[in-house]
PDB file of N, CA and C in Angstrom:
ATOM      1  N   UNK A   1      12.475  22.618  -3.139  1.00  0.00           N
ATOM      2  CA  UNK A   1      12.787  21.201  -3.114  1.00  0.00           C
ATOM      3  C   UNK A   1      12.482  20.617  -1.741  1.00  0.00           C
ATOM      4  N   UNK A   2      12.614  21.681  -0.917  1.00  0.00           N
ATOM      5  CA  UNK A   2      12.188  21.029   0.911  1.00  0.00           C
ATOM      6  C   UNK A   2      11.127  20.725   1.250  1.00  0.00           C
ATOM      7  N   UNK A   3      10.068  21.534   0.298  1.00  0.00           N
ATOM      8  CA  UNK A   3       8.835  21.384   0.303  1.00  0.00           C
ATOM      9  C   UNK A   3       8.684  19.987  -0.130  1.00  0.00           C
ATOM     10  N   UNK A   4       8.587  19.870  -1.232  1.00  0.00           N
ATOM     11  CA  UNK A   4       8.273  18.768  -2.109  1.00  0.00           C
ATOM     12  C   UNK A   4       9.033  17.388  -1.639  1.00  0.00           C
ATOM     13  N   UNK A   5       9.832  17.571  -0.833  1.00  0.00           N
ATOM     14  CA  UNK A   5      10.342  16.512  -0.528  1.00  0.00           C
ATOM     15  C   UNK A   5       9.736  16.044   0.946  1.00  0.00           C
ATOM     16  N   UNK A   6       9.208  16.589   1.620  1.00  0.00           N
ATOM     17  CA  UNK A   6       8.258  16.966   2.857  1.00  0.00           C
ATOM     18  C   UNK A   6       7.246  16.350   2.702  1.00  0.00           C
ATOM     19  N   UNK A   7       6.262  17.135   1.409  1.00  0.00           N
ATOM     20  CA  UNK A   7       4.741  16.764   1.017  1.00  0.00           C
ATOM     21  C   UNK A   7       4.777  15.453   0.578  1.00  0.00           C
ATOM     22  N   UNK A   8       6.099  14.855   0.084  1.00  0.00           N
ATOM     23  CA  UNK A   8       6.040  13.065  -0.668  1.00  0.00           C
ATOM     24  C   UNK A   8       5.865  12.436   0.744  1.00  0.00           C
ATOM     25  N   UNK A   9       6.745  12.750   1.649  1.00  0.00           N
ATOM     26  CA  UNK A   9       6.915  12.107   3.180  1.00  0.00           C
ATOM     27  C   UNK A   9       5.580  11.932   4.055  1.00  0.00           C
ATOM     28  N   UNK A  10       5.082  13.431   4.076  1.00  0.00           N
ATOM     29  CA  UNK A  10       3.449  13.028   4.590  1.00  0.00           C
ATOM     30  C   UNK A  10       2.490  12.420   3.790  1.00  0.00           C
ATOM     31  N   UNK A  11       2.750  12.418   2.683  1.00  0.00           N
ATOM     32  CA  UNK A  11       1.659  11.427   1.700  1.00  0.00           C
ATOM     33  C   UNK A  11       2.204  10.217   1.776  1.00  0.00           C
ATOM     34  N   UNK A  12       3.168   9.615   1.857  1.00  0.00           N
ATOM     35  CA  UNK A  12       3.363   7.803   2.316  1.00  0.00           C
ATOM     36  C   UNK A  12       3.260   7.544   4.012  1.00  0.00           C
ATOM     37  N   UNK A  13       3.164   8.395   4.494  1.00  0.00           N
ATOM     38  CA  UNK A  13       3.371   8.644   6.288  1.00  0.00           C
ATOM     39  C   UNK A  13       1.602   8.067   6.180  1.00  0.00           C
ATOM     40  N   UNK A  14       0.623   9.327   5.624  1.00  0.00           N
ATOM     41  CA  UNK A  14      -0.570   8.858   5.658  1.00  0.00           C
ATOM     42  C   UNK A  14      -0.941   7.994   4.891  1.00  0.00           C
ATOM     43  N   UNK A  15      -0.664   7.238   4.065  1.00  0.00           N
ATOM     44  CA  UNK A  15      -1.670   6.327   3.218  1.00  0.00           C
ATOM     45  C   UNK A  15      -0.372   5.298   4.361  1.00  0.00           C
ATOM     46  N   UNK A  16       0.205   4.869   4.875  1.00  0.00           N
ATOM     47  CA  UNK A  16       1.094   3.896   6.144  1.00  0.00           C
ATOM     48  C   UNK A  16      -0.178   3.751   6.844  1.00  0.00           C
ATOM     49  N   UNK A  17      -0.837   5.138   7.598  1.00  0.00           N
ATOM     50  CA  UNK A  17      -1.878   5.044   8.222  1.00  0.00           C
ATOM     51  C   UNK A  17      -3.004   4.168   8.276  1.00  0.00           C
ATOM     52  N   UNK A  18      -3.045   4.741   6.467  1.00  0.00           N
ATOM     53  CA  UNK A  18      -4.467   4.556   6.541  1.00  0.00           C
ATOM     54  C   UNK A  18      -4.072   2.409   5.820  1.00  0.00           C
ATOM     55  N   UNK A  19      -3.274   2.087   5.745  1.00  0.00           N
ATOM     56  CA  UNK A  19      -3.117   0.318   5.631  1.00  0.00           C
ATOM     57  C   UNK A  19      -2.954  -0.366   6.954  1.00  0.00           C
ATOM     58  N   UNK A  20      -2.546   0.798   8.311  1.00  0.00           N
ATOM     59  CA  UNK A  20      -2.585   0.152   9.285  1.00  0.00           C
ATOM     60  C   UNK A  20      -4.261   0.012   9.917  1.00  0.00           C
ATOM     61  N   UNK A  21      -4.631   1.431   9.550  1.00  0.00           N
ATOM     62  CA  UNK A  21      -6.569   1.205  10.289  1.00  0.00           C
ATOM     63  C   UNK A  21      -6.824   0.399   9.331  1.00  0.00           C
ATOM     64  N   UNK A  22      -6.796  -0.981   8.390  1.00  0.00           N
ATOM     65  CA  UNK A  22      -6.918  -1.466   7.361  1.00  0.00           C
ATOM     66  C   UNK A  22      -6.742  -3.010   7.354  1.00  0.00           C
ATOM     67  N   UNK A  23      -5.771  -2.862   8.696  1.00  0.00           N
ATOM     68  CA  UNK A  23      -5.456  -4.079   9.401  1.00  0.00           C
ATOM     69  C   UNK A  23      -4.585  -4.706   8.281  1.00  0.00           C
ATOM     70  N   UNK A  24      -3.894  -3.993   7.496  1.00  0.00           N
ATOM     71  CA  UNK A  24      -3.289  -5.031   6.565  1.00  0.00           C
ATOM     72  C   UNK A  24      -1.202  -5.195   6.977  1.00  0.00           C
ATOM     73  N   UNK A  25      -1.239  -4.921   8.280  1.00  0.00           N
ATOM     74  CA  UNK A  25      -0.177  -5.022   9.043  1.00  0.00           C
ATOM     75  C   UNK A  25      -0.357  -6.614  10.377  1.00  0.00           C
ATOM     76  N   UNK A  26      -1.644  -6.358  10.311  1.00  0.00           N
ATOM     77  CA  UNK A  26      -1.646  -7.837  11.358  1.00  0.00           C
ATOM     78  C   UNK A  26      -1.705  -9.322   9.813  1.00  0.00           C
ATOM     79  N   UNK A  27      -0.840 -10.134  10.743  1.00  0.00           N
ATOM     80  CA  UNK A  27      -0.799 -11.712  10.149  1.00  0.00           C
ATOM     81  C   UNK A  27       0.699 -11.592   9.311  1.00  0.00           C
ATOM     82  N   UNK A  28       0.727 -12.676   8.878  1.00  0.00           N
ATOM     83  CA  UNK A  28       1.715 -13.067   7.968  1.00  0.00           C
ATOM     84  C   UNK A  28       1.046 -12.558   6.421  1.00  0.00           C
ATOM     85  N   UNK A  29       2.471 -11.782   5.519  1.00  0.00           N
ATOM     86  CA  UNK A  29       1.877 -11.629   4.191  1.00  0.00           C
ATOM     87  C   UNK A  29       1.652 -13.112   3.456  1.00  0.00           C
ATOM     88  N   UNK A  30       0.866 -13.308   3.193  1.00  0.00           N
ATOM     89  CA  UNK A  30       1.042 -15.113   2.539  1.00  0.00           C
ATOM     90  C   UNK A  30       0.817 -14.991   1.350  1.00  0.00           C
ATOM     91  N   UNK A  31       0.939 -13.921   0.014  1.00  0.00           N
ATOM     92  CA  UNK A  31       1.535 -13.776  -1.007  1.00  0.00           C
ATOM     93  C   UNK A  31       1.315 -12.632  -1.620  1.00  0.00           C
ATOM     94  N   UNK A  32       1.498 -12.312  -3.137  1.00  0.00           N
ATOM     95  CA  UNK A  32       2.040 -11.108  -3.901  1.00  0.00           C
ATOM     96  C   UNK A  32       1.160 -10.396  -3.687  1.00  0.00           C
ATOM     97  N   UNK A  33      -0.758 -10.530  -4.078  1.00  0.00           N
ATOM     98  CA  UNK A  33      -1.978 -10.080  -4.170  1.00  0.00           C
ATOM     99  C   UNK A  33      -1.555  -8.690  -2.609  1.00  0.00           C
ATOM    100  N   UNK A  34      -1.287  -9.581  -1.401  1.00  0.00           N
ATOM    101  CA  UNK A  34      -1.445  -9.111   0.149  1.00  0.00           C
ATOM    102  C   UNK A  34      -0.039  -7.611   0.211  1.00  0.00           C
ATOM    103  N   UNK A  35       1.249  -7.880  -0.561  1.00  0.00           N
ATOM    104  CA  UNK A  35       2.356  -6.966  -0.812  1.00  0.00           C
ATOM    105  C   UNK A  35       1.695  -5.926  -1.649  1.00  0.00           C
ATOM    106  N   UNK A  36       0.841  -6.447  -2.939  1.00  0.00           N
ATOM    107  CA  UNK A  36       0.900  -5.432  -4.066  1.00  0.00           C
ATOM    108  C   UNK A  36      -0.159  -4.292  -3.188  1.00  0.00           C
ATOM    109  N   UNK A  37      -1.189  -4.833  -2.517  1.00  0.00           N
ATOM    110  CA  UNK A  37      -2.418  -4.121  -2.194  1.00  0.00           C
ATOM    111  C   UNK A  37      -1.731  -3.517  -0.918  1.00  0.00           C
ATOM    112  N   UNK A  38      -0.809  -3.567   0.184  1.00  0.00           N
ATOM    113  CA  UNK A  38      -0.109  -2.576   0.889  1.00  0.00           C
ATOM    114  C   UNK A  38       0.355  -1.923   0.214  1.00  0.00           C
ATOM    115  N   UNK A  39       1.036  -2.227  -0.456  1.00  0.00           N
ATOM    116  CA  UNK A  39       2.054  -1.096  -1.259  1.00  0.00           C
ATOM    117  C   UNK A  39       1.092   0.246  -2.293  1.00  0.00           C
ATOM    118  N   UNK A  40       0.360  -0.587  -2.740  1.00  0.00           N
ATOM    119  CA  UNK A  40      -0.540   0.908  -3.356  1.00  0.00           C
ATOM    120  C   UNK A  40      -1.386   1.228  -2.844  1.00  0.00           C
ATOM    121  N   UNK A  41      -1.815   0.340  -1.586  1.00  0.00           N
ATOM    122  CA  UNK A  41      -2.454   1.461  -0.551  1.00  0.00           C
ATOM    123  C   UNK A  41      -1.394   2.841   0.174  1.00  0.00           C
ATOM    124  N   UNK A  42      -0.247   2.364   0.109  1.00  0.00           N
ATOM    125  CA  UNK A  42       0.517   3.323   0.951  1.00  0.00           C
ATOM    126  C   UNK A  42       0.724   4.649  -0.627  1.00  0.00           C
ATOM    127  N   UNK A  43       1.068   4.130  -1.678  1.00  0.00           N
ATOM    128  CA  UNK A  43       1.119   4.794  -2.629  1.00  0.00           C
ATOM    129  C   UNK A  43       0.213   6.232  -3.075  1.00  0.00           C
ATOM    130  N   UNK A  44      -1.241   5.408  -2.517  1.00  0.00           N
ATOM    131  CA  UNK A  44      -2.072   6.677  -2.229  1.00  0.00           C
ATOM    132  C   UNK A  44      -2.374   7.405  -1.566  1.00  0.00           C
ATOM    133  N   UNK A  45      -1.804   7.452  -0.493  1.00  0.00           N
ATOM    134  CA  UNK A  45      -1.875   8.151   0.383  1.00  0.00           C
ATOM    135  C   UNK A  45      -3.086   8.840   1.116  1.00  0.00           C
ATOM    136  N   UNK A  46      -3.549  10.063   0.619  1.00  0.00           N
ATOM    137  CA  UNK A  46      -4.304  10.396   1.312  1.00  0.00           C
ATOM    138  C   UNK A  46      -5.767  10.671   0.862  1.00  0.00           C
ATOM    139  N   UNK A  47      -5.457  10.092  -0.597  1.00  0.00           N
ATOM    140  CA  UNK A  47      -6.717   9.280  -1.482  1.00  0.00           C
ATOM    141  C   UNK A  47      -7.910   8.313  -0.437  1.00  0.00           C
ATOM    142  N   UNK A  48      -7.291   7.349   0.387  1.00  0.00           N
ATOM    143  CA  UNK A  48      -7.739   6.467   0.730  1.00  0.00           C
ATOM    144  C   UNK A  48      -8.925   6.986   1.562  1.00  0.00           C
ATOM    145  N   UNK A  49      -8.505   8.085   2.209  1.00  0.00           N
ATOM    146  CA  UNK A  49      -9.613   8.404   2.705  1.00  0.00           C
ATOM    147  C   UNK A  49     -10.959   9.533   1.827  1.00  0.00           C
ATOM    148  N   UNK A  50     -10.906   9.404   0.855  1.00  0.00           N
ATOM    149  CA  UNK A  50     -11.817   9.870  -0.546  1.00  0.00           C
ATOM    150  C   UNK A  50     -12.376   8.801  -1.139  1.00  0.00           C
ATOM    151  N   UNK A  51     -12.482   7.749  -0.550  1.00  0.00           N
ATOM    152  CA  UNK A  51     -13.364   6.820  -0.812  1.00  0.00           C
ATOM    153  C   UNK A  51     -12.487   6.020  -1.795  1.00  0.00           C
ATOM    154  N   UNK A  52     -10.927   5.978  -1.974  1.00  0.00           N
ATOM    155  CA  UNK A  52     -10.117   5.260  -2.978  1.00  0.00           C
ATOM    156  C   UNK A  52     -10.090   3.850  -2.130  1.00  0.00           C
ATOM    157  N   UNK A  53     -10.087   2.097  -2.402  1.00  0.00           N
ATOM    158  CA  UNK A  53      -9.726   1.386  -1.582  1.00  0.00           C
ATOM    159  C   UNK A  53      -8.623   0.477  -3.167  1.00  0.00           C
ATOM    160  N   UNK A  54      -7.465   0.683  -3.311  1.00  0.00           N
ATOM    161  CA  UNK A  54      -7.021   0.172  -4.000  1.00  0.00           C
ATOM    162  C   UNK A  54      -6.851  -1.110  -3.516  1.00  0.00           C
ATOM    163  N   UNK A  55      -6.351  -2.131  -4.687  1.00  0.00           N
ATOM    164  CA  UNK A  55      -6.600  -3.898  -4.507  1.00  0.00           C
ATOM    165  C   UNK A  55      -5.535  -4.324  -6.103  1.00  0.00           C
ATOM    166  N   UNK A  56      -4.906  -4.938  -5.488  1.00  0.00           N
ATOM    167  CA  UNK A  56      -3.922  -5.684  -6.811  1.00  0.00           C
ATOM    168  C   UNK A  56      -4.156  -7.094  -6.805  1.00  0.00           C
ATOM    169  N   UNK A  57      -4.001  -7.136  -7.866  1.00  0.00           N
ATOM    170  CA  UNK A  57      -4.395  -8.992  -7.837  1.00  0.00           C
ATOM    171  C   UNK A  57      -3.014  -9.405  -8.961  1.00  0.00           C
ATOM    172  N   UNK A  58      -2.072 -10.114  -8.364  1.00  0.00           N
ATOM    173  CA  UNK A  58      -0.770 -10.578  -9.319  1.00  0.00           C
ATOM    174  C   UNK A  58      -0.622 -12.483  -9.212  1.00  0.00           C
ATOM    175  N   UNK A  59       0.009 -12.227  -9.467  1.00  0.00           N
ATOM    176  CA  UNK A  59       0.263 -13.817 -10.051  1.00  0.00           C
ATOM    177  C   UNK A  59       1.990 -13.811  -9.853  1.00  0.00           C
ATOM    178  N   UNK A  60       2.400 -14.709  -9.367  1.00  0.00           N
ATOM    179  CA  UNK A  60       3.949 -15.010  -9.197  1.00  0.00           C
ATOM    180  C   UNK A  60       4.181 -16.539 -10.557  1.00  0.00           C
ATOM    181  N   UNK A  61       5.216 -16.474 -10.918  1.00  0.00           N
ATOM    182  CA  UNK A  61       5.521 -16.859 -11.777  1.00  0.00           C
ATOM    183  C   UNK A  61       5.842 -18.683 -11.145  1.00  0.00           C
ATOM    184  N   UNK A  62       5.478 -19.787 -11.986  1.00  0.00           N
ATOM    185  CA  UNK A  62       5.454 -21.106 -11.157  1.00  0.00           C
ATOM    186  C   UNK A  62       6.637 -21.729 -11.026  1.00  0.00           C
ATOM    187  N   UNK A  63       7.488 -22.411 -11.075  1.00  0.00           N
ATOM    188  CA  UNK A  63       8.442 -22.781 -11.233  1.00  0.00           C
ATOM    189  C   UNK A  63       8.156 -24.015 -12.058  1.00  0.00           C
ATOM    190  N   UNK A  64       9.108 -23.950 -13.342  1.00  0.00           N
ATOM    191  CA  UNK A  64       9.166 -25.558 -14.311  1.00  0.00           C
ATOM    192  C   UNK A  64       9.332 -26.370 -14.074  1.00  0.00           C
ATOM    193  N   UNK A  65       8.689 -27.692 -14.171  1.00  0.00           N
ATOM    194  CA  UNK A  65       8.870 -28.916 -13.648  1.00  0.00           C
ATOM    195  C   UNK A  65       9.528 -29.755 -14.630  1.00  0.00           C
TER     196      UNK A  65
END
């Protein structure tokens, strides 16, 4: 279990990495698309550098007028 709980830690440690050489830590997030695509960049971890460049594209819900 020490293991495995270790190997999850360096696989979000590196795909952290690899969104910071990615520059997706500089600026303001200015919406969901900019959260979803950090977040499953960090998700993959050490994919990213295997030629993975994940990208989410979402939609936030509008408010009723």
């Amino acid at each position: 279990m020490r293991i495995a709980s270790g190997a999850l830690i360096l696989w979000l440690i590196v795909g952290a990495v690899a969104a910071g050489q990615r520059n997706y830590y500089t600026g303001p997030v200015e919406n969901c698309n900019q959260v979803a695509t950090i977040a499953v960049t960090i998700l993959a971890g050490p994919l990213n550098y295997f030629g993975m460049k994940p990208q989410i594209a979402c939609q936030t819900p509008q408010p009723s007028k």
